[in-house]
Structure formats: C-alpha cells, structure tokens
Protein backbone atom coordinates (compact mmCIF):
# COMPACT_ATOMS: atom_id res chain seq x y z
CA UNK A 1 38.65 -19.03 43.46
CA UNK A 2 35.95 -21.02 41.99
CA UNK A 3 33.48 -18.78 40.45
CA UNK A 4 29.72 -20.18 42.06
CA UNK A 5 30.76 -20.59 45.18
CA UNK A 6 33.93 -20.33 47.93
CA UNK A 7 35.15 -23.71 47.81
CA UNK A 8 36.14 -24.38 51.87
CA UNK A 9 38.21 -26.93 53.14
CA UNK A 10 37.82 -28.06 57.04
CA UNK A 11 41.16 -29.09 59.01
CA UNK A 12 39.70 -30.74 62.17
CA UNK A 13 35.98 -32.05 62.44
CA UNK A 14 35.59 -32.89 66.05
CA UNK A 15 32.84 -31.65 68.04
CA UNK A 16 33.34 -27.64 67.17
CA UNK A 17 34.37 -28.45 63.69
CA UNK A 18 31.08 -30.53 62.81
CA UNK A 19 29.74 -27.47 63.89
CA UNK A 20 31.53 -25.41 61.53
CA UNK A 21 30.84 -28.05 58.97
CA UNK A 22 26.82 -28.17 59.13
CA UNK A 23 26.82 -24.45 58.72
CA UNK A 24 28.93 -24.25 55.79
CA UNK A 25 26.52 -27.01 54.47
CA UNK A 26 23.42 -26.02 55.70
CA UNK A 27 23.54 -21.42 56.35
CA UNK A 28 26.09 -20.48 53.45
CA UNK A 29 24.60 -20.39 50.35
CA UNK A 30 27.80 -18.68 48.78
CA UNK A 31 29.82 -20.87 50.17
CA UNK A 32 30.58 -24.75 49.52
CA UNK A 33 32.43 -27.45 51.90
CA UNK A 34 34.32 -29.31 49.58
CA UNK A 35 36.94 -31.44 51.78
CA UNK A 36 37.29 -32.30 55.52
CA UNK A 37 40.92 -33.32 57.21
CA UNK A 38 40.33 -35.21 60.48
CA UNK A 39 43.04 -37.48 61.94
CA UNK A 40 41.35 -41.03 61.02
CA UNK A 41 39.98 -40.36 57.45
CA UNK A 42 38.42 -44.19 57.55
CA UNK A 43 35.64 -42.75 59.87
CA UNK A 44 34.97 -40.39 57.03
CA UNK A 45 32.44 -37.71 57.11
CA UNK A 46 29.03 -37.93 57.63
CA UNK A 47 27.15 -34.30 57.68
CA UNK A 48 23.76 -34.42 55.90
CA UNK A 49 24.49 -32.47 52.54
CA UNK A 50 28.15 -33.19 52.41
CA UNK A 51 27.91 -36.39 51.25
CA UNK A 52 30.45 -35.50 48.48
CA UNK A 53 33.01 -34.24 50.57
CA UNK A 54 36.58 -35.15 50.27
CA UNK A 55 38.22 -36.59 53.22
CA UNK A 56 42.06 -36.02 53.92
CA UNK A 57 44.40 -37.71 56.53
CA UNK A 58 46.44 -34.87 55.94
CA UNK A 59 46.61 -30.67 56.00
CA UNK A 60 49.24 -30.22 53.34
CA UNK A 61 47.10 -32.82 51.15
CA UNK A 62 43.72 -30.57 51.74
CA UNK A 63 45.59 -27.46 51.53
CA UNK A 64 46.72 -28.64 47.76
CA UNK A 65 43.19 -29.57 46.85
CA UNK A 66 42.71 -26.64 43.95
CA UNK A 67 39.04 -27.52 44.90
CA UNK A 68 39.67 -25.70 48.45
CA UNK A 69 39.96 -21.91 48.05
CA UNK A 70 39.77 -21.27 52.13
CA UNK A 71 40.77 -22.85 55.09
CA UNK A 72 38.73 -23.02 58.33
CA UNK A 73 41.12 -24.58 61.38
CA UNK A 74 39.98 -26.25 64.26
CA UNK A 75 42.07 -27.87 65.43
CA UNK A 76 44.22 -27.25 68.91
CA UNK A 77 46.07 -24.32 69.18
CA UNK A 78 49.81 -26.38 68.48
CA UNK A 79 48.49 -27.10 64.86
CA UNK A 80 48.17 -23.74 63.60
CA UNK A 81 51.19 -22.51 63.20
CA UNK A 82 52.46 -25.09 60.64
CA UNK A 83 48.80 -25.79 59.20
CA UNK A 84 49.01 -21.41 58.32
CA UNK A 85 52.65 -21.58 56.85
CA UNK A 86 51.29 -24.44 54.41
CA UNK A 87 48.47 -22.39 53.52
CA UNK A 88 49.85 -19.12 53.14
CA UNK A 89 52.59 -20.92 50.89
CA UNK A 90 49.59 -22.16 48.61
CA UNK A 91 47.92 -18.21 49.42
CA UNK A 92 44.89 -19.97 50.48
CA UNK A 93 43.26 -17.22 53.24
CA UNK A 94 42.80 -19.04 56.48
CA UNK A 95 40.14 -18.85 59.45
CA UNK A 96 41.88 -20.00 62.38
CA UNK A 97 39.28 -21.47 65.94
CA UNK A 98 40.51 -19.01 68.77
CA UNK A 99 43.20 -19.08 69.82
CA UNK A 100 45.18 -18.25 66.88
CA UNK A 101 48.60 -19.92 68.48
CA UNK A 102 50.28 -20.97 71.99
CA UNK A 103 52.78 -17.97 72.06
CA UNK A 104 53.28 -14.73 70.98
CA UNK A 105 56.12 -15.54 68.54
CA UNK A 106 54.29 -18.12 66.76
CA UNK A 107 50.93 -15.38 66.48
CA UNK A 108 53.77 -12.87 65.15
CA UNK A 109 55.08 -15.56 62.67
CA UNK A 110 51.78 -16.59 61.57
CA UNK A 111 50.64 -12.87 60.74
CA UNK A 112 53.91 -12.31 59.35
CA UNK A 113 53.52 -15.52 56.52
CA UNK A 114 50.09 -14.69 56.00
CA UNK A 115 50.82 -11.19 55.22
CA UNK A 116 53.64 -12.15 52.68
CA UNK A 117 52.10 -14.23 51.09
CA UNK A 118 49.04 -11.87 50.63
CA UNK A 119 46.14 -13.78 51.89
CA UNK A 120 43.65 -12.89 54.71
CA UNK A 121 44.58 -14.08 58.38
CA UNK A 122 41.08 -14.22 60.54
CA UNK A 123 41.10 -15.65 64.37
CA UNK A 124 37.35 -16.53 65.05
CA UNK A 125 36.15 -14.98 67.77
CA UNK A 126 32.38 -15.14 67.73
CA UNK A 127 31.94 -14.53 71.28
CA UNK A 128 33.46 -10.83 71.00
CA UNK A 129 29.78 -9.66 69.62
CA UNK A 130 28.02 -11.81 72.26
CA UNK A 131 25.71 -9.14 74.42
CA UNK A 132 27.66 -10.46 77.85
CA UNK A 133 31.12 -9.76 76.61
CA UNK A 134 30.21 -6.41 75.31
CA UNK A 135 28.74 -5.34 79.09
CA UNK A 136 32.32 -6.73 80.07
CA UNK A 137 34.05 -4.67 78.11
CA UNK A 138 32.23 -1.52 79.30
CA UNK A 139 32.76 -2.73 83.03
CA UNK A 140 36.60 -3.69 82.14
CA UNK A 141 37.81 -0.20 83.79
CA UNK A 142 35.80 -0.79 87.11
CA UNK A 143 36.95 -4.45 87.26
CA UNK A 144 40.38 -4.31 86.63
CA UNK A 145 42.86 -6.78 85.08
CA UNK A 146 41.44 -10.06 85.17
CA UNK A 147 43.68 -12.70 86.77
CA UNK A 148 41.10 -15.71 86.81
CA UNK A 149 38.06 -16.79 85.03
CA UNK A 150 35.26 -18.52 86.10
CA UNK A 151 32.82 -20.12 83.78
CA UNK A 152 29.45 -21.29 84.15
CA UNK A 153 27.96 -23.57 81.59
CA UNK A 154 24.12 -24.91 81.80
CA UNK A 155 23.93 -28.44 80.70
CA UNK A 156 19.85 -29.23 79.50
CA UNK A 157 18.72 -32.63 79.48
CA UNK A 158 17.27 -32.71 75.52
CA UNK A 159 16.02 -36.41 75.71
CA UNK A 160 12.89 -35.17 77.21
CA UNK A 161 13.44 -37.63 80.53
CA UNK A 162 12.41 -36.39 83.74
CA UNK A 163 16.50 -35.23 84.80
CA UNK A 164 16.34 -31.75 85.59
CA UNK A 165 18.91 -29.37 84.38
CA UNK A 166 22.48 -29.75 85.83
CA UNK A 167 24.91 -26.85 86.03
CA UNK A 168 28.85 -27.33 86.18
CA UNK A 169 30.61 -24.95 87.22
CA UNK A 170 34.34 -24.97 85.61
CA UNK A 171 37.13 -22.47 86.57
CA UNK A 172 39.88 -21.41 84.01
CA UNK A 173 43.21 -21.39 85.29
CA UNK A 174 45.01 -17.83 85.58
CA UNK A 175 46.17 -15.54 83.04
CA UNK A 176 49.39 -16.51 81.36
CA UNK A 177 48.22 -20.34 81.59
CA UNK A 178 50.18 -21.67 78.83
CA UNK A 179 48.38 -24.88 78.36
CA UNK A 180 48.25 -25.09 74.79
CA UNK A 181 45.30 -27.01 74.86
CA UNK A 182 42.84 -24.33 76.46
CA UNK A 183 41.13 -22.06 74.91
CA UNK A 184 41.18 -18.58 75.33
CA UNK A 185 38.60 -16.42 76.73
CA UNK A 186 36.97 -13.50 74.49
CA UNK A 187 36.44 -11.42 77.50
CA UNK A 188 40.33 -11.46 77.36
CA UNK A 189 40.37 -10.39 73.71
CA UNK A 190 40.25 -6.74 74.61
C-alpha cells in the first residue's frame, strides 16, 4: 500500500457510486480515490477534487493499477463475482455494494478466493446500524419470517418550487426473488 494514503479504485460510478466517490474525495482524509471504472470512460469523471482521477473502461485494467490498493464495487450484483476473483488474484481487499452476489455458490466462491488469496472481503451494509433496522431486529421474533417487503421512500422537492412532497410507495418482491438486479434488504441481513 502506498504509504500517505489508501490509494482506492471505484468499479462503477453511477448514481450510488458518485456517492461513494464524493466521500472518498471529500470525508476520508486517509484515504485517496485514485481511478474510477465506469462502462463509457469518454464521459469521464467529473467529482469536484478528483480531477486527477484515472478513468478505466475496464475492471481487470483498474484492478492492475499499482496506484489502487482497494477496491470499492458498485456495480450490479452479476459483476462481482468475476470483478472479486480479479482482485483477490492481484490481493487487492475489496468492498463489495450489497448484495455481495446473485447465489449462494457464487457468495461461497467469492469468500473462498478472497480468503486464499489473503485479502479482506467486506459486503457494505450501512443500513444494518440504521436506528429502524436495529428496532427490527429486536421485533424479528414477534414478526416472524419475513416473506415480503414493503418500502416507503419520501421524495422532497429541493428546487424550492411550490410542489409539495410526493411519497412512492414501492413493494419488493418476495423472499427468494432471484432478480439479480435487486438489491437486498438489510432488515434481511439478520
């Protein structure tokens, strides 16, 4: 590892990776983003502080940058499991955006690799410390084995405009969905 600071290398910079990417840049003082890997590198990359950022087309070309000492993946789900054989191969310890894979067998695999090749395997599940999810968990006995989940997200109006607030109100399929797509729910991380 570089010696100032983690050098951290970002496969997938949508929406919840540019997230991810303005608090590596902006909250992480020990750490230091040093390339991105998004699917159309000619956008490039345009986070205020990481205007020196590498941009890759490509995992396995990111993964081999000796300026990245970590990965952070957030990508969907059916990426993983090759994205974490490539970097446990270069033992580059890996933060994967829940959920860590589609199936059991590739979460197994993935574990496996990682643990070979002796470098930290993290899933990132922020939520699991959220005040909520904590209640459910005490209430999980009384409740029962949860078959569906439904979600309710507040959308605000920040434009200042005279809209009020709309709520959606999205339902997760049932347990054992196996769209590998959706993400998985923390209350469910039990």
């Amino acid at each position: 590892m570089n010696k100032e600071r983690i050098g951290v290398g970002l496969i997938g910079v949508g929406r919840h990776g540019a997230r991810y990417a303005q608090h590596l840049v902006q909250d992480l003082p020990m750490a230091s983003l040093r390339a991105v890997c998004r699917r159309h590198p000619e956008q490039g990359f345009h986070v205020s502080g990481a205007e020196s950022v590498k941009v890759y087309g490509d995992p396995r070309s990111l993964i081999a940058d000796p300026l990245v000492d970590v990965v952070v993946v957030v990508t969907p789900p059916i990426y993983a499991p090759e994205i974490c054989r490539l970097a446990a191969q270069a033992r580059k310890p890996l933060l994967i955006e829940k959920p860590l894979a589609t199936t059991a067998t590739d979460a197994h695999r993935m574990v496996a690799q990682a643990r070979e090749a002796g470098v930290p395997l993290m899933t990132a599940q922020t939520l699991r410390f959220d005040h909520t999810i904590q209640q459910m968990k005490t209430l999980q006995p009384s409740l029962g084995r949860s078959t569906q989940l439904d979600l309710v997200f507040h959308i605000r109006d920040t434009t200042n405009s005279s809209r009020p607030c709309r709520r959606l109100r999205q339902t997760r399929s049932r347990a054992g969905n196996r769209n590998p797509y959706a993400g998985s729910g923390s209350i469910l991380d039990w």
